[in-house]
N, C-alpha and C. Protein backbone atom coordinates (compact mmCIF):
# COMPACT_ATOMS: atom_id res chain seq x y z
N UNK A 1 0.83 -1.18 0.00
CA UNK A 1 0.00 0.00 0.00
C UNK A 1 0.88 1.25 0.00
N UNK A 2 0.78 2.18 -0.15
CA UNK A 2 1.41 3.57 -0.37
C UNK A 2 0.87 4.40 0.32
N UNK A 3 2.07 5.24 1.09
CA UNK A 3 1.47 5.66 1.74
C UNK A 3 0.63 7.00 1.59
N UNK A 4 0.23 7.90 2.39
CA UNK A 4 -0.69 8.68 2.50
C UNK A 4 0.11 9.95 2.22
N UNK A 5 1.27 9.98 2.85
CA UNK A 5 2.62 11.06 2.87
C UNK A 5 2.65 11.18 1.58
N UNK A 6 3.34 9.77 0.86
CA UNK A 6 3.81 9.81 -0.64
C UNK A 6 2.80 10.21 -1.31
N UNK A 7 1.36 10.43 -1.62
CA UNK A 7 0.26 10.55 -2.08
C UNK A 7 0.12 11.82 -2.09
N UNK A 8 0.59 12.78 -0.80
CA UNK A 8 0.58 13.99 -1.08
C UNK A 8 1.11 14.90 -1.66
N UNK A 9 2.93 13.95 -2.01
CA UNK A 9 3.58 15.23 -2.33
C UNK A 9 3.37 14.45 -4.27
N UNK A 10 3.19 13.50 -4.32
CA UNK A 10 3.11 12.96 -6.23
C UNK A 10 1.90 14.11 -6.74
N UNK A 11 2.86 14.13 -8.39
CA UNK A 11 2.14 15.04 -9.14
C UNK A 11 2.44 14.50 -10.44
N UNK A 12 1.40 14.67 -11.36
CA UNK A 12 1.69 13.78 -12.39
C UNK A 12 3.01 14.74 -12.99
N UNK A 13 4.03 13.71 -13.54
CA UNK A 13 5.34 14.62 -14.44
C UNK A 13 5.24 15.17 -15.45
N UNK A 14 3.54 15.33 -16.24
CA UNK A 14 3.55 15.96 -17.31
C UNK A 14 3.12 17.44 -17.23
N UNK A 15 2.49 17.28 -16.15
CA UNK A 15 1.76 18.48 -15.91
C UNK A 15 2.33 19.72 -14.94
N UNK A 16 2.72 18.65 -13.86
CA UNK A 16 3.54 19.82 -12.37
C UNK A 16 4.16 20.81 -12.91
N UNK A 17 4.96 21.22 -13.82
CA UNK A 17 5.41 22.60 -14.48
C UNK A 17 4.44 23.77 -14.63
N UNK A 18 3.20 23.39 -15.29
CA UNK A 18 2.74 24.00 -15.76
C UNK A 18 1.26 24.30 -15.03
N UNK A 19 0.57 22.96 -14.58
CA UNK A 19 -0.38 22.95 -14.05
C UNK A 19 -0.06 22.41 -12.17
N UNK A 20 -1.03 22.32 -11.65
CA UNK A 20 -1.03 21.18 -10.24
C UNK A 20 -0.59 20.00 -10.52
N UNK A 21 -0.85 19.30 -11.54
CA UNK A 21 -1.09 17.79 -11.80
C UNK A 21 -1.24 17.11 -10.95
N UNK A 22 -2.35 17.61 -9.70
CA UNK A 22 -2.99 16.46 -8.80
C UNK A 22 -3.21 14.82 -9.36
N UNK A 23 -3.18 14.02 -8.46
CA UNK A 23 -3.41 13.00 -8.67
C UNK A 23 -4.64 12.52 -7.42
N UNK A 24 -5.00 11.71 -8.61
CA UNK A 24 -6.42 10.85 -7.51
C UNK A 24 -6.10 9.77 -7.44
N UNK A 25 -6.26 9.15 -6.15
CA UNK A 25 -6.08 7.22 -5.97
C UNK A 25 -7.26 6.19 -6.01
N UNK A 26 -7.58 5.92 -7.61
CA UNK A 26 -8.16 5.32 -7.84
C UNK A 26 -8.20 3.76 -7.65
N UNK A 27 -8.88 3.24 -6.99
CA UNK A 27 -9.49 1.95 -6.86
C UNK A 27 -8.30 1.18 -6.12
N UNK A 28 -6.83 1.98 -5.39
CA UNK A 28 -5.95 1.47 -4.70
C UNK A 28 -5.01 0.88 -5.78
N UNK A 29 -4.98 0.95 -7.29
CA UNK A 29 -4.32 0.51 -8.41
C UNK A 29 -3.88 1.21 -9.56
N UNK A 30 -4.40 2.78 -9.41
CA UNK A 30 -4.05 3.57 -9.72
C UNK A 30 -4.13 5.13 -9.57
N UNK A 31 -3.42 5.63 -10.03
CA UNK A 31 -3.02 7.67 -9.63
C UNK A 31 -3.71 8.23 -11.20
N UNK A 32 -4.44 8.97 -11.26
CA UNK A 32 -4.66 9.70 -11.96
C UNK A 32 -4.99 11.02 -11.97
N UNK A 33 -4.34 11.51 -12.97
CA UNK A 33 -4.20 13.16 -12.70
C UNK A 33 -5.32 14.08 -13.32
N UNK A 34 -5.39 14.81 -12.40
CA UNK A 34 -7.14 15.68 -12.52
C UNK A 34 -6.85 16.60 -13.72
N UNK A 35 -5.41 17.21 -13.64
CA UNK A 35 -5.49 17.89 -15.34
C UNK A 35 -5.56 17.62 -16.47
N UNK A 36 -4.83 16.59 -16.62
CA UNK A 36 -5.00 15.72 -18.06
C UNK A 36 -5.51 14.21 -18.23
N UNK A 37 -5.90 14.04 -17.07
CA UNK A 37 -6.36 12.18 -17.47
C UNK A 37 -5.24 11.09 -17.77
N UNK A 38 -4.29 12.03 -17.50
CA UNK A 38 -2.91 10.29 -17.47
C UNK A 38 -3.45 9.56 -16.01
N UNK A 39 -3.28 8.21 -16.64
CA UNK A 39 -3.58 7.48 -15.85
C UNK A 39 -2.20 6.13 -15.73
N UNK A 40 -1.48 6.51 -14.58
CA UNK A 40 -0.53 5.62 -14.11
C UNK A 40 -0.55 4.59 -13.04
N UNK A 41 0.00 3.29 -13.56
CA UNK A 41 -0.08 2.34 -12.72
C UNK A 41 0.44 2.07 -11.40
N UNK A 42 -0.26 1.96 -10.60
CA UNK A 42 0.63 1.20 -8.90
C UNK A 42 0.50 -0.24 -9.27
N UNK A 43 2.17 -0.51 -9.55
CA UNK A 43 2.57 -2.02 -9.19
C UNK A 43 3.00 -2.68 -8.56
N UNK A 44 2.83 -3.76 -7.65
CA UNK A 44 3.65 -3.96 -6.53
C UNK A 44 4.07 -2.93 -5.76
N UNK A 45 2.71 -1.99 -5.27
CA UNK A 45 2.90 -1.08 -4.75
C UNK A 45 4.06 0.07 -4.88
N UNK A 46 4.04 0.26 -5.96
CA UNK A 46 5.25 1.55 -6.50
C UNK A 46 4.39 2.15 -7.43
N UNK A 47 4.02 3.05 -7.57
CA UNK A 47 3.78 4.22 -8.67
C UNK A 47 4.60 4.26 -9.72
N UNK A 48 4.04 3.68 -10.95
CA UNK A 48 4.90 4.04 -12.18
C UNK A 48 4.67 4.90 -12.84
N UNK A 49 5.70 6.55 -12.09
CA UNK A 49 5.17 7.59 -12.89
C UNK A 49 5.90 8.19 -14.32
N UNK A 50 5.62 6.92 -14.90
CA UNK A 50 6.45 7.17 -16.49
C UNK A 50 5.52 8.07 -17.48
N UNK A 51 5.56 9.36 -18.36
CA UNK A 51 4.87 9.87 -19.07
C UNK A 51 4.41 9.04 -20.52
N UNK A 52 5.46 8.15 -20.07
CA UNK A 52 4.91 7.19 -21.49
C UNK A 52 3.57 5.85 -20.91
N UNK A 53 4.12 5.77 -19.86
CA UNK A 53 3.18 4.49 -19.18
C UNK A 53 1.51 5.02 -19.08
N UNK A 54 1.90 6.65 -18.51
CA UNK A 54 0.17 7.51 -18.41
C UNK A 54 -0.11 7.68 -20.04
N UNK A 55 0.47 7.76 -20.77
CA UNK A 55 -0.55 8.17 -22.04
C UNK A 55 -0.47 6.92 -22.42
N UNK A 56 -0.38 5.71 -22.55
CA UNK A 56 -0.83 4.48 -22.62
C UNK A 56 -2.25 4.25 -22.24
N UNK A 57 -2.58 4.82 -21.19
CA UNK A 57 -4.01 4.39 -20.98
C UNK A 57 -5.12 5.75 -20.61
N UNK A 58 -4.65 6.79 -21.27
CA UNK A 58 -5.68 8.37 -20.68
C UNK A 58 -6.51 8.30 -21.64
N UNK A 59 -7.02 7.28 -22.81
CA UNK A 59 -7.91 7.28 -23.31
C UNK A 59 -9.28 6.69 -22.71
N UNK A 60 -8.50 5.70 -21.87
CA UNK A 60 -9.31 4.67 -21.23
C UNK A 60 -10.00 4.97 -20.31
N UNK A 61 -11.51 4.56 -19.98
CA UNK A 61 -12.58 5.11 -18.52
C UNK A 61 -11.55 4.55 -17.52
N UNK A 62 -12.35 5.51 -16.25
CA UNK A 62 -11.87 4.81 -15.05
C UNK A 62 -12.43 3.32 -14.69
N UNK A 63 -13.68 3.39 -15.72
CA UNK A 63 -14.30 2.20 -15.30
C UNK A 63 -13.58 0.99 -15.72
N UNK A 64 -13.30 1.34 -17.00
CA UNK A 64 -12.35 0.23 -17.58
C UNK A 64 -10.91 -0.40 -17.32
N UNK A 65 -10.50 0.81 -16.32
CA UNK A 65 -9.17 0.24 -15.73
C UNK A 65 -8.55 -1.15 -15.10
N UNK A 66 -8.18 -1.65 -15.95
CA UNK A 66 -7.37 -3.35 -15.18
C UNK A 66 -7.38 -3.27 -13.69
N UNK A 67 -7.67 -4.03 -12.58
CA UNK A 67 -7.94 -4.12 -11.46
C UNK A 67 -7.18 -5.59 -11.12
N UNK A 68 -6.30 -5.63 -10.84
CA UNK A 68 -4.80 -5.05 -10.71
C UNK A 68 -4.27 -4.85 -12.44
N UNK A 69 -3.14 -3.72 -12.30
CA UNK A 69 -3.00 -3.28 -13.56
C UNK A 69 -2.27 -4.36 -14.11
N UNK A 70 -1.66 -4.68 -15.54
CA UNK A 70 -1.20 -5.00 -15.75
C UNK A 70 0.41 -5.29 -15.72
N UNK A 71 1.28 -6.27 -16.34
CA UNK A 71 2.37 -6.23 -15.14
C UNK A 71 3.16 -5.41 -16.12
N UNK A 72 4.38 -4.65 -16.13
CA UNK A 72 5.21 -3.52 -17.17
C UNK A 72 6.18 -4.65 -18.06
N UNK A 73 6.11 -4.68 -19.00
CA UNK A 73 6.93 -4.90 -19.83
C UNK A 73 8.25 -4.31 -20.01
């Protein structure tokens, strides 16, 4: 699990320059960011905050999100 600390200070890396790039902790499996809809995976409890890994899936609903995500290649 991750903690609550780390949760506060993550910001998505595409956005924090320019915008907040808050992140929301969705369904305990993933962070997604309220400005742009990247949506990055928690694997084995680590946040993979790769800008390539979030636009992989910011097309995708929240509903549709893998529950647990898939594993990284």
């Amino acid at each position: 699990m991750i903690s609550k600390d780390l949760l506060e200070i993550l910001r998505c890396p595409a956005c924090v320059r320019e915008k907040d790039g808050l992140l929301e902790f969705h369904r305990e499996t993933w962070l997604i960011c309220q400005d742009c809809g990247r949506k990055y995976p928690v694997v084995d409890d680590i946040p993979v905050m790769l800008i390539d890994e979030g636009d992989k899936w910011v097309k995708v609903a929240e509903t549709d999100l893998p529950v647990p995500p898939p594993p990284m290649k």
